[in-house]
Every structure is written in structure tokens, then in C-alpha cells.
PDB file of N, CA and C in Angstrom:
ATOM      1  N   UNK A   1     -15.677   0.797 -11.372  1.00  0.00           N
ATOM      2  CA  UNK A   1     -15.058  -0.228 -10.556  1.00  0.00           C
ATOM      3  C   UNK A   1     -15.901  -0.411  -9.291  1.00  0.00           C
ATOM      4  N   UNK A   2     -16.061  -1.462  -8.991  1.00  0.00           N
ATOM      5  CA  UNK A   2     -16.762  -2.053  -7.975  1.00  0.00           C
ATOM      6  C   UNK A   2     -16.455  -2.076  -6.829  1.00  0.00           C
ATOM      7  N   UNK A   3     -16.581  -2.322  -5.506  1.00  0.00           N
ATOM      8  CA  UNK A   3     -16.276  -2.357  -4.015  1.00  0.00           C
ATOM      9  C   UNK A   3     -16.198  -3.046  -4.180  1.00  0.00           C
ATOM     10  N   UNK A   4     -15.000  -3.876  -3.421  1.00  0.00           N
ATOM     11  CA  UNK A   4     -15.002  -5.659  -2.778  1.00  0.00           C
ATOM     12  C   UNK A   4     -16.011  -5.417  -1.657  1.00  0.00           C
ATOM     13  N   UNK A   5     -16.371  -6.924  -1.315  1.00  0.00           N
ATOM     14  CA  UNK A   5     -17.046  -7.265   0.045  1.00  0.00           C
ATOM     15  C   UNK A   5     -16.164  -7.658   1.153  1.00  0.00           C
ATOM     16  N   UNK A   6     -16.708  -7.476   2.707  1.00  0.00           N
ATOM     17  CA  UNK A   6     -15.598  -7.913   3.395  1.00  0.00           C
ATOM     18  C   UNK A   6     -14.999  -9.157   2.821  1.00  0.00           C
ATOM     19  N   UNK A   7     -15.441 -10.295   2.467  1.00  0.00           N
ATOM     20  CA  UNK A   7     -15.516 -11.491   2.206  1.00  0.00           C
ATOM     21  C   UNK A   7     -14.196 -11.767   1.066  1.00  0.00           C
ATOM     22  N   UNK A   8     -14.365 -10.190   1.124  1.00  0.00           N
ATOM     23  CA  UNK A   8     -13.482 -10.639  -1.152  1.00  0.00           C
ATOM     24  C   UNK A   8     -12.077 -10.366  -0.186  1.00  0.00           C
ATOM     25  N   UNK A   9     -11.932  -8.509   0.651  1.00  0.00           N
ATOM     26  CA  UNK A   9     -11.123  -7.954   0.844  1.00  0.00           C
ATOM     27  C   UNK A   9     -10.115  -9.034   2.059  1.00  0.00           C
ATOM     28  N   UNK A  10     -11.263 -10.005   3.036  1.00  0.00           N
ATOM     29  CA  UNK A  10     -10.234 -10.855   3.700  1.00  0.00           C
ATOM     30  C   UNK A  10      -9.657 -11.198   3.163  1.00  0.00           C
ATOM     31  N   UNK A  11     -10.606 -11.911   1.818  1.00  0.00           N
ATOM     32  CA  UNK A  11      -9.121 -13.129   1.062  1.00  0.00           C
ATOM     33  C   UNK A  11      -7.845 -12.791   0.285  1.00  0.00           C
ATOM     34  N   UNK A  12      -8.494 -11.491  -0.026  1.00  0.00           N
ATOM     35  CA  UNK A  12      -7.217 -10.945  -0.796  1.00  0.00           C
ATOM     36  C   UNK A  12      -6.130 -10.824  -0.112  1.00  0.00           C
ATOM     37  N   UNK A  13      -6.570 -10.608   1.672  1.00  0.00           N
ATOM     38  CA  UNK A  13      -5.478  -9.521   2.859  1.00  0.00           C
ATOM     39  C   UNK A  13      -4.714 -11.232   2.827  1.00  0.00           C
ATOM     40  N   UNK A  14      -5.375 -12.419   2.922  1.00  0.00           N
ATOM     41  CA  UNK A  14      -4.370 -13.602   3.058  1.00  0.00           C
ATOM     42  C   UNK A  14      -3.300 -13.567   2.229  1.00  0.00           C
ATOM     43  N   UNK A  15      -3.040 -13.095   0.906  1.00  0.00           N
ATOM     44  CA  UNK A  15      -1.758 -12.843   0.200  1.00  0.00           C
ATOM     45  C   UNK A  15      -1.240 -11.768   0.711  1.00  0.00           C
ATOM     46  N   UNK A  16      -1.561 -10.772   1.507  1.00  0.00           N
ATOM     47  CA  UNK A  16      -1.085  -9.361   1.559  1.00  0.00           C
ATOM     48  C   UNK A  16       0.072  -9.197   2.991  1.00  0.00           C
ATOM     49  N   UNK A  17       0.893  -9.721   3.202  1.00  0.00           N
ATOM     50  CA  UNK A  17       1.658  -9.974   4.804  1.00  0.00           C
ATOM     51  C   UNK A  17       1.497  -8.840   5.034  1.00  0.00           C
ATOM     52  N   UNK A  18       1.782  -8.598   6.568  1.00  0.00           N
ATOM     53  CA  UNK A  18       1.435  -6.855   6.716  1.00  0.00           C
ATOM     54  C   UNK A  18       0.459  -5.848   6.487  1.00  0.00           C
ATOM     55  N   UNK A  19      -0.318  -6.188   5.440  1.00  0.00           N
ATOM     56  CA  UNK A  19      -1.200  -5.598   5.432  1.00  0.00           C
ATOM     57  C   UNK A  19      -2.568  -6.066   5.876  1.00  0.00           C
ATOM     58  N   UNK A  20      -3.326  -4.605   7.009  1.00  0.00           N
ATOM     59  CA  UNK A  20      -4.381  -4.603   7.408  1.00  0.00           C
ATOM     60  C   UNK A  20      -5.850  -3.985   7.185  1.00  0.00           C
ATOM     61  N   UNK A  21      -6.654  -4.409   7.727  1.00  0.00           N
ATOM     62  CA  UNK A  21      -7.684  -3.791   6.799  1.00  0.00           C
ATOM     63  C   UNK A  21      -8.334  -2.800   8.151  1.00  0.00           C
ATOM     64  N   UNK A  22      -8.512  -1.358   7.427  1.00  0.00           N
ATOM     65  CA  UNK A  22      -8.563  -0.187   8.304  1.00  0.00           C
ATOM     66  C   UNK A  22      -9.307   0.514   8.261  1.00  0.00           C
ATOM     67  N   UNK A  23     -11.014   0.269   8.217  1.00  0.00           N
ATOM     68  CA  UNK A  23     -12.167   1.429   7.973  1.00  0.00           C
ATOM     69  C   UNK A  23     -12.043   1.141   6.237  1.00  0.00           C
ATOM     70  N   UNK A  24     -11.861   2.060   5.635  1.00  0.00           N
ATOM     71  CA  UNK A  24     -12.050   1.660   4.218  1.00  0.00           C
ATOM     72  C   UNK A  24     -11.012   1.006   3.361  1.00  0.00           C
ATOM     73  N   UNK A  25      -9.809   1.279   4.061  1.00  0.00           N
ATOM     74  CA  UNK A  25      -8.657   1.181   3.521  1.00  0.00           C
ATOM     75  C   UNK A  25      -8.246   0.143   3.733  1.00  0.00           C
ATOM     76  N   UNK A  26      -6.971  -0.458   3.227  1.00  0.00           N
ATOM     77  CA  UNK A  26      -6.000  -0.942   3.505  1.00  0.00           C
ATOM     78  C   UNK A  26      -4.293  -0.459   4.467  1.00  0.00           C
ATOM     79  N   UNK A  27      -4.032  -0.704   5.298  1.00  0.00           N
ATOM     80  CA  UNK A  27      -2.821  -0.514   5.416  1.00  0.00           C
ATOM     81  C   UNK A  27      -1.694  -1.062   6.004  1.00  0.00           C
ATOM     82  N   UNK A  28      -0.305  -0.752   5.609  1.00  0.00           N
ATOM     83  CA  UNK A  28       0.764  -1.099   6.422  1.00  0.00           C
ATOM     84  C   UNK A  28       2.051  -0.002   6.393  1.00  0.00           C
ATOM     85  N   UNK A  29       2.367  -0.550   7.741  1.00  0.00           N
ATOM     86  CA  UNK A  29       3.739   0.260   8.584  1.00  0.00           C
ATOM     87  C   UNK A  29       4.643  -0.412   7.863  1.00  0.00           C
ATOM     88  N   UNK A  30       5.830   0.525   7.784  1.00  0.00           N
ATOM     89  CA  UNK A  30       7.089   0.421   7.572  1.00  0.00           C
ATOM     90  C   UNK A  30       8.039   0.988   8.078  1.00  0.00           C
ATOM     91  N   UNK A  31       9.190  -0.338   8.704  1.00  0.00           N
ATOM     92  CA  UNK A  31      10.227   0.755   9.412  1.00  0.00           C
ATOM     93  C   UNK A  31      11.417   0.251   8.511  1.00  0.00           C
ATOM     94  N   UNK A  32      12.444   1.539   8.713  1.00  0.00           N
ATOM     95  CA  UNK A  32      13.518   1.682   8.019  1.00  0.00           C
ATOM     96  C   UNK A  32      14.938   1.941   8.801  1.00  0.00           C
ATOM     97  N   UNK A  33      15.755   1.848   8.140  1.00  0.00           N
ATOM     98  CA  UNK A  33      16.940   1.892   9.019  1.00  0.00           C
ATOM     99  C   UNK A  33      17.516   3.256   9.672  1.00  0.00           C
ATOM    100  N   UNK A  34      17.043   4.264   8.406  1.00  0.00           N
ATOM    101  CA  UNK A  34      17.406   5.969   8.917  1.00  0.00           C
ATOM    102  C   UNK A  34      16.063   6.603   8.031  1.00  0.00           C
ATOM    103  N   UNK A  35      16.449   7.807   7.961  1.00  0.00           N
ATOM    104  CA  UNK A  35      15.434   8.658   7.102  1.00  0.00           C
ATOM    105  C   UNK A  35      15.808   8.701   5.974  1.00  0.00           C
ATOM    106  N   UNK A  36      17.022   8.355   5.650  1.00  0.00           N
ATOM    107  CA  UNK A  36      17.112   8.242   3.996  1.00  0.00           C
ATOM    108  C   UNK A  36      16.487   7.318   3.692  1.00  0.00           C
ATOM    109  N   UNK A  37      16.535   6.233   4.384  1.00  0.00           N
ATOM    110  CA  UNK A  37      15.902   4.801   3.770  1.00  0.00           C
ATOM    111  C   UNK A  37      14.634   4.670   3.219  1.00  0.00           C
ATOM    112  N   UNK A  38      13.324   5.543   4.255  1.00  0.00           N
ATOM    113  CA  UNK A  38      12.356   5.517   4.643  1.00  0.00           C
ATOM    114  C   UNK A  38      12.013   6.682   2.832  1.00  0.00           C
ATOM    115  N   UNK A  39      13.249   7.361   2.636  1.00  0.00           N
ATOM    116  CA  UNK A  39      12.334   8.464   1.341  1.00  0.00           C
ATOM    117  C   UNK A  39      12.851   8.236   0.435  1.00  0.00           C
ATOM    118  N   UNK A  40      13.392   6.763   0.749  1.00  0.00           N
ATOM    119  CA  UNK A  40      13.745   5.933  -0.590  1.00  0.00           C
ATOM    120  C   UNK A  40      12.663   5.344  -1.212  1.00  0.00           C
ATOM    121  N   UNK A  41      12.291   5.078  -0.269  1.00  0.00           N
ATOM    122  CA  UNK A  41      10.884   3.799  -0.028  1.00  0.00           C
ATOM    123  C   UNK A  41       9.768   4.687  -0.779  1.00  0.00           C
ATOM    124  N   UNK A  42       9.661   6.077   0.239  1.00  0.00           N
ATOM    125  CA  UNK A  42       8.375   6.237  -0.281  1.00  0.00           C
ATOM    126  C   UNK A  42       8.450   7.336  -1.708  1.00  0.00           C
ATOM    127  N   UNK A  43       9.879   7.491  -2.273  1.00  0.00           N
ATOM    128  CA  UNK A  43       9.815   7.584  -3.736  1.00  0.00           C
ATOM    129  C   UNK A  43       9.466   7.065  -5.128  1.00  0.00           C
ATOM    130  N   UNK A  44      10.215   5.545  -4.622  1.00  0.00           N
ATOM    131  CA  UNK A  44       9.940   4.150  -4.972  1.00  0.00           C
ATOM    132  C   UNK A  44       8.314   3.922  -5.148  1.00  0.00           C
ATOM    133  N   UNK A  45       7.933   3.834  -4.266  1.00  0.00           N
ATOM    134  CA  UNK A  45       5.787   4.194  -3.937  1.00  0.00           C
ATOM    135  C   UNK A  45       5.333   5.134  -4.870  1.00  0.00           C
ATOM    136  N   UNK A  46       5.894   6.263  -5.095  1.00  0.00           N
ATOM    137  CA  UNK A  46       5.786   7.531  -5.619  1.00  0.00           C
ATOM    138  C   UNK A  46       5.563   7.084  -7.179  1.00  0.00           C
ATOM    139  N   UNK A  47       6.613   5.748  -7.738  1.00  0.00           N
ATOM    140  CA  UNK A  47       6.726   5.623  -9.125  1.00  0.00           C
ATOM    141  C   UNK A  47       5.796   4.616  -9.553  1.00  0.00           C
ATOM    142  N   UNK A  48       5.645   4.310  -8.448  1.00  0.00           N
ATOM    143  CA  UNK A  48       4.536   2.878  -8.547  1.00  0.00           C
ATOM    144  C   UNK A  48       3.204   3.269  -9.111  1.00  0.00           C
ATOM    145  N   UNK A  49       2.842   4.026  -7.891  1.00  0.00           N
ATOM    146  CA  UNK A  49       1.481   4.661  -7.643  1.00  0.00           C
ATOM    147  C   UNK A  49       1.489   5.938  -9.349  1.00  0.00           C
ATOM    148  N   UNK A  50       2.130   6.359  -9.867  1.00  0.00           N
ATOM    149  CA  UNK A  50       1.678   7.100 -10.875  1.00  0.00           C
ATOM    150  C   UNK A  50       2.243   6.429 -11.795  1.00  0.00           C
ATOM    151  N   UNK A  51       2.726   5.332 -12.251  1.00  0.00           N
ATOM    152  CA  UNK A  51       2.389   4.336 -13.471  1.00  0.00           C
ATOM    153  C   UNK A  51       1.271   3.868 -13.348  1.00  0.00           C
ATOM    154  N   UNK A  52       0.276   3.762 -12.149  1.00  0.00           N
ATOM    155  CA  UNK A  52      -0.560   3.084 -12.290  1.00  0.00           C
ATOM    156  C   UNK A  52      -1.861   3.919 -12.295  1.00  0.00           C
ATOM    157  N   UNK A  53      -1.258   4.920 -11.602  1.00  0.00           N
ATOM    158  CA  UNK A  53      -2.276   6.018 -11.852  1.00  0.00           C
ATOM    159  C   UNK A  53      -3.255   5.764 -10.497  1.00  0.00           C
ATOM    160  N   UNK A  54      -2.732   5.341  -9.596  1.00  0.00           N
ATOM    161  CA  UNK A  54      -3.374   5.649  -8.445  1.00  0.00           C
ATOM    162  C   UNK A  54      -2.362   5.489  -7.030  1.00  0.00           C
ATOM    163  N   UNK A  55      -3.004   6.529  -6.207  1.00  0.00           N
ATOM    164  CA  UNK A  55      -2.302   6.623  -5.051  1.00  0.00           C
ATOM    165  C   UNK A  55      -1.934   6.333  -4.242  1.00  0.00           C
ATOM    166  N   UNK A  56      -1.708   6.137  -2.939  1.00  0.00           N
ATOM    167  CA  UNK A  56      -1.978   6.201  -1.460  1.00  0.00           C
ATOM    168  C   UNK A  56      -1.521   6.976  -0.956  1.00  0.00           C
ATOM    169  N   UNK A  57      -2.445   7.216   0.636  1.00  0.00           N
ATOM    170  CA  UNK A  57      -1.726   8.337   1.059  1.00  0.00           C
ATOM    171  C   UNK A  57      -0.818   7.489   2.168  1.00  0.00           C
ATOM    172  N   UNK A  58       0.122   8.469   2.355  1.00  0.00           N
ATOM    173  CA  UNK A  58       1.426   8.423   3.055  1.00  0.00           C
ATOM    174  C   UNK A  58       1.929   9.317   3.879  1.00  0.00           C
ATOM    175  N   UNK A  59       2.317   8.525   5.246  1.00  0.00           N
ATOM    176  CA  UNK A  59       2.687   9.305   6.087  1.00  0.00           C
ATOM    177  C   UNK A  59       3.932   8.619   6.409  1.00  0.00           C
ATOM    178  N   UNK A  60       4.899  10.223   7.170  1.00  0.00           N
ATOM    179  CA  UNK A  60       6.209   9.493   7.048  1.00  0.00           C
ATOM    180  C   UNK A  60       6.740  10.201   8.426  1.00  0.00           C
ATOM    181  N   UNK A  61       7.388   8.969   9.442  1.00  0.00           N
ATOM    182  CA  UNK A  61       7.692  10.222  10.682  1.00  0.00           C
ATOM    183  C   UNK A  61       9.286   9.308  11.229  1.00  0.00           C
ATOM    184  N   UNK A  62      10.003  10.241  10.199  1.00  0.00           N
ATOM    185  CA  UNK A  62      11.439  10.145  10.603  1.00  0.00           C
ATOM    186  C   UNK A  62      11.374   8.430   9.706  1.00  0.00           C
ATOM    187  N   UNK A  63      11.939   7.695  10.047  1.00  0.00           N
ATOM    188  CA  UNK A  63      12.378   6.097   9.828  1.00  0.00           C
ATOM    189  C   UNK A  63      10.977   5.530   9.490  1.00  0.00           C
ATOM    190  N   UNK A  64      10.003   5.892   9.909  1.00  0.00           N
ATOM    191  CA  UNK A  64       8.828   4.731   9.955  1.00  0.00           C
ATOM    192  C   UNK A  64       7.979   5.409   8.658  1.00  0.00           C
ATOM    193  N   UNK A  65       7.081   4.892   7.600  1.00  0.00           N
ATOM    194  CA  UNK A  65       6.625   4.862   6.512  1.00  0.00           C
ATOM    195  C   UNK A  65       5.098   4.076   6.569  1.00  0.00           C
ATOM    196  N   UNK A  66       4.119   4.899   6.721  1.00  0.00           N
ATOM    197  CA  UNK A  66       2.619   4.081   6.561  1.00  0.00           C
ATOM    198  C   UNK A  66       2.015   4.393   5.580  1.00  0.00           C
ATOM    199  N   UNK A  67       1.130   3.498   4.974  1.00  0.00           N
ATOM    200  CA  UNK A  67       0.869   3.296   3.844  1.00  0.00           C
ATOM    201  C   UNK A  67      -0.643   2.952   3.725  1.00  0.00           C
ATOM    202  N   UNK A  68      -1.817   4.052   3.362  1.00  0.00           N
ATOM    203  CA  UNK A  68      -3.218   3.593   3.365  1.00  0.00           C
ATOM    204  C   UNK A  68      -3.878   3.944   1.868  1.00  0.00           C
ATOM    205  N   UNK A  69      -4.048   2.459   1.790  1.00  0.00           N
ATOM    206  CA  UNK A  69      -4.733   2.870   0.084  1.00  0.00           C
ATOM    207  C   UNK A  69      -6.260   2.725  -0.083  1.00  0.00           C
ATOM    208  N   UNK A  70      -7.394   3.172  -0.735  1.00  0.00           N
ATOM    209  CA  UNK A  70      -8.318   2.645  -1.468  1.00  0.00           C
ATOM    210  C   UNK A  70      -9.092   3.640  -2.147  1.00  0.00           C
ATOM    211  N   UNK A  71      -9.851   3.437  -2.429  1.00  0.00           N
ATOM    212  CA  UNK A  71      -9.956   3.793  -4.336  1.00  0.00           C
ATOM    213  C   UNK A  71     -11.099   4.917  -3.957  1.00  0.00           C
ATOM    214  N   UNK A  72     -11.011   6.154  -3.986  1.00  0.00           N
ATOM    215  CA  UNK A  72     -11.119   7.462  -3.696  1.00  0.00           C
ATOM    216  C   UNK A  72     -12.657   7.338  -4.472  1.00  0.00           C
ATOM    217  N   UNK A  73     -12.489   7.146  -5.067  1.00  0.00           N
ATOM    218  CA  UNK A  73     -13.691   7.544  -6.198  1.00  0.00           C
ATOM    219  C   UNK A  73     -15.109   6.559  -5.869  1.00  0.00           C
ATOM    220  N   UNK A  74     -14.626   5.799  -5.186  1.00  0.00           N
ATOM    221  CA  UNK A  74     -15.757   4.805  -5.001  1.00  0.00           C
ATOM    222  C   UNK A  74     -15.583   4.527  -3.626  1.00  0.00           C
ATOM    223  N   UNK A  75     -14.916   5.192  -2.241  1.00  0.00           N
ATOM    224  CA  UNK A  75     -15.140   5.298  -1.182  1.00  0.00           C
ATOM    225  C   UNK A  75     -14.405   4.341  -0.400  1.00  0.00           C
ATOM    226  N   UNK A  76     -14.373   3.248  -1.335  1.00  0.00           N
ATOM    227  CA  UNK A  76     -14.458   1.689  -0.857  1.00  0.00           C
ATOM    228  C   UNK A  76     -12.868   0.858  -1.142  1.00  0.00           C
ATOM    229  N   UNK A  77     -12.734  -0.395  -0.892  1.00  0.00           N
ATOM    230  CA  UNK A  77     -11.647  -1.085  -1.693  1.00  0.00           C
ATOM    231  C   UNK A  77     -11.986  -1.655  -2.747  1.00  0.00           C
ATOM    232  N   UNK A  78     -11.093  -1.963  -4.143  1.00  0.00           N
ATOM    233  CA  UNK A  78     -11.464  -2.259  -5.301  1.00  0.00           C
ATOM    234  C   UNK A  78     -10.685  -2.987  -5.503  1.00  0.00           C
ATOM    235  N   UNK A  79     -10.316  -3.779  -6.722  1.00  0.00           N
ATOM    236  CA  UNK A  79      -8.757  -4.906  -7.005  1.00  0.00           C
ATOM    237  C   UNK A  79      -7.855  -3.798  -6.918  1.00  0.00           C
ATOM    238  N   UNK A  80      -8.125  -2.946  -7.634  1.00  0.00           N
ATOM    239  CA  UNK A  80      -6.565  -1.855  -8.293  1.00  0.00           C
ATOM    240  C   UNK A  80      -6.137  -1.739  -6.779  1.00  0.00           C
ATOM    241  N   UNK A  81      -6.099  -1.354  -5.643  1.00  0.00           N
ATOM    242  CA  UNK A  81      -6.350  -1.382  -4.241  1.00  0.00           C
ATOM    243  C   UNK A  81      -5.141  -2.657  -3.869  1.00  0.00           C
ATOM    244  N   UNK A  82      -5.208  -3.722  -4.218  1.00  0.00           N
ATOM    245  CA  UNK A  82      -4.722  -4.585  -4.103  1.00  0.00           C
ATOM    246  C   UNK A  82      -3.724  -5.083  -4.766  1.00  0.00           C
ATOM    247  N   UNK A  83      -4.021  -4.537  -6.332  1.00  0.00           N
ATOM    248  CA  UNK A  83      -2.659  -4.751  -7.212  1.00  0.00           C
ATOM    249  C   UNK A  83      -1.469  -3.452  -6.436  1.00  0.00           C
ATOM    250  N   UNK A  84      -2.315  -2.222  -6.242  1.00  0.00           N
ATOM    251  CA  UNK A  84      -1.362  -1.515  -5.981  1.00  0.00           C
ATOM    252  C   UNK A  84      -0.608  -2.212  -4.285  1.00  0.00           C
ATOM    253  N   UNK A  85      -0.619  -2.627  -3.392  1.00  0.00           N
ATOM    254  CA  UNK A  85      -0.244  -3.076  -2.613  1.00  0.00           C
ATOM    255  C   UNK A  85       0.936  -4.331  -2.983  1.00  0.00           C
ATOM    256  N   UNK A  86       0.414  -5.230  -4.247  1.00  0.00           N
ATOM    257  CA  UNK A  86       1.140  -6.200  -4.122  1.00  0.00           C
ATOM    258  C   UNK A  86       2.374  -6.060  -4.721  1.00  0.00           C
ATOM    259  N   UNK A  87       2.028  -4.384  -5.870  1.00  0.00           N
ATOM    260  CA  UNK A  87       3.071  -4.171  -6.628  1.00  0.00           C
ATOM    261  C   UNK A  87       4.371  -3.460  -5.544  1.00  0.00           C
ATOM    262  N   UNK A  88       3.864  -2.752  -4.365  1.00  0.00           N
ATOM    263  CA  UNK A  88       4.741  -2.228  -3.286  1.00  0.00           C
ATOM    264  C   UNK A  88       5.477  -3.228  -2.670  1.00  0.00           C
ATOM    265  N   UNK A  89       4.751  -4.118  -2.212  1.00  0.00           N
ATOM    266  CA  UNK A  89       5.410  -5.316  -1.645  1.00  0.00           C
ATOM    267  C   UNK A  89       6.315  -5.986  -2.036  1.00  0.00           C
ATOM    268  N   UNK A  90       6.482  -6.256  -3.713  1.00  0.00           N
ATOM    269  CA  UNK A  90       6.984  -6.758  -5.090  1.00  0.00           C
ATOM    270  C   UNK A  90       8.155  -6.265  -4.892  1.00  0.00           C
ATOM    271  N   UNK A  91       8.056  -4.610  -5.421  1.00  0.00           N
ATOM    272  CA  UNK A  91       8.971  -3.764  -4.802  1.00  0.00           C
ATOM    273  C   UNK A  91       9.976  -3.935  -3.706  1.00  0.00           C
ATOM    274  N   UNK A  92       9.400  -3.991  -3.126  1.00  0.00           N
ATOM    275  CA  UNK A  92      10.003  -4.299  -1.085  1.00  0.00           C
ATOM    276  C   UNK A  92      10.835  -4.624  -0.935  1.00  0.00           C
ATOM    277  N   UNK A  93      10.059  -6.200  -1.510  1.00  0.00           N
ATOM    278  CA  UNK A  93      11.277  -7.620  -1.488  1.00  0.00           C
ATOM    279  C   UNK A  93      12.288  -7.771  -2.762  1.00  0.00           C
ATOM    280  N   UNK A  94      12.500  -6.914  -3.009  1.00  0.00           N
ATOM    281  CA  UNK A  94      13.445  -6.856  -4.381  1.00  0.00           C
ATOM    282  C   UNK A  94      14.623  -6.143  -4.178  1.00  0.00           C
ATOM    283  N   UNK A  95      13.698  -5.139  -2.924  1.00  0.00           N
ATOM    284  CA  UNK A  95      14.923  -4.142  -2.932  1.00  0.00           C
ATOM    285  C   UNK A  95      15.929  -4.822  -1.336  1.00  0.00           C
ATOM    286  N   UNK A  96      14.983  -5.949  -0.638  1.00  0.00           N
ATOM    287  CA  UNK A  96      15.711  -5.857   0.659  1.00  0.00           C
ATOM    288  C   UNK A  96      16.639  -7.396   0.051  1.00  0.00           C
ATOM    289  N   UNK A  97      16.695  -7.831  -1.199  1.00  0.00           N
ATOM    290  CA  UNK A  97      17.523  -9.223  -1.331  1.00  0.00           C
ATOM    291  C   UNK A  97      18.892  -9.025  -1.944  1.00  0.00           C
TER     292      UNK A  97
END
């Protein structure tokens, strides 16, 4: 799998609300209503990320939930990078309607 270029990774970030582009990664904050909410969320992430067979790492402090992905193996951002983001987001808005 290939690196995007800045060029690819802007256009992709135009579908991506919230998400920013961070040294290699991608990322975005999330706040939640309590701490249950927040390890709802990042369980939810948890099922995402290993159907698909890739990660992000995650940090979690009390209510708030951040989220930095890209593709370990190649240093860089890749599509999967991006599917995995859009599938979180997908997620998101499914669960807040």
C-alpha cells in the first residue's frame, strides 16, 4: 500500500469533518457526556478497527476520546487510513440520531 501525497490526504480531509491532519497521522477529538459514554465509543472503535484489521491509537482522559490513525507499516497515510475514519464517523452519526 502506497502513501497518499499531501495533495491526495487534503482532499480526502474535505469529506472527513473533524478530522485533522497531524505529522503522519490523521486525527480527531471527541467529547462525551460522562465516562461511560466516552468507553462506549471507544469499544465501538475497538470493533471497527479489528474487522478491518487495522488500528488507531487511542487516548482517553475521563469524557474526552482522541483518535490518531495511519498505516504503521508504511509510516505514512494510505486509503485504509481513511476508510477507517469514515467508517468511525459512519458509526458516530448513527449512534448520536
Amino acid at each position: 500500500m502506497e502513501n497518499l501525497t499531501e495533495e491526495q490526504i487534503a482532499e480526502h480531509l474535505k469529506s472527513l469533518a473533524g478530522w485533522s491532519f497531524a505529522g503522519n497521522a490523521i486525527e480527531r477529538h471527541f467529547d462525551f457526556k460522562n465516562f461511560l459514554r466516552a468507553m462506549w465509543f471507544v469499544n465501538a472503535v475497538g470493533y471497527i478497527a479489528e474487522a478491518m484489521n487495522h488500528h488507531p491509537d487511542i487516548t482517553i482522559h475521563y469524557n474526552q476520546v482522541t483518535l490518531r490513525i495511519w498505516t504503521h507499516d508504511t509510516g505514512g497515510l494510505t486509503e485504509r487510513d481513511f476508510r477507517l475514519a469514515q467508517n468511525i464517523d459512519d458509526m458516530q452519526a448513527q449512534e448520536t440520531k
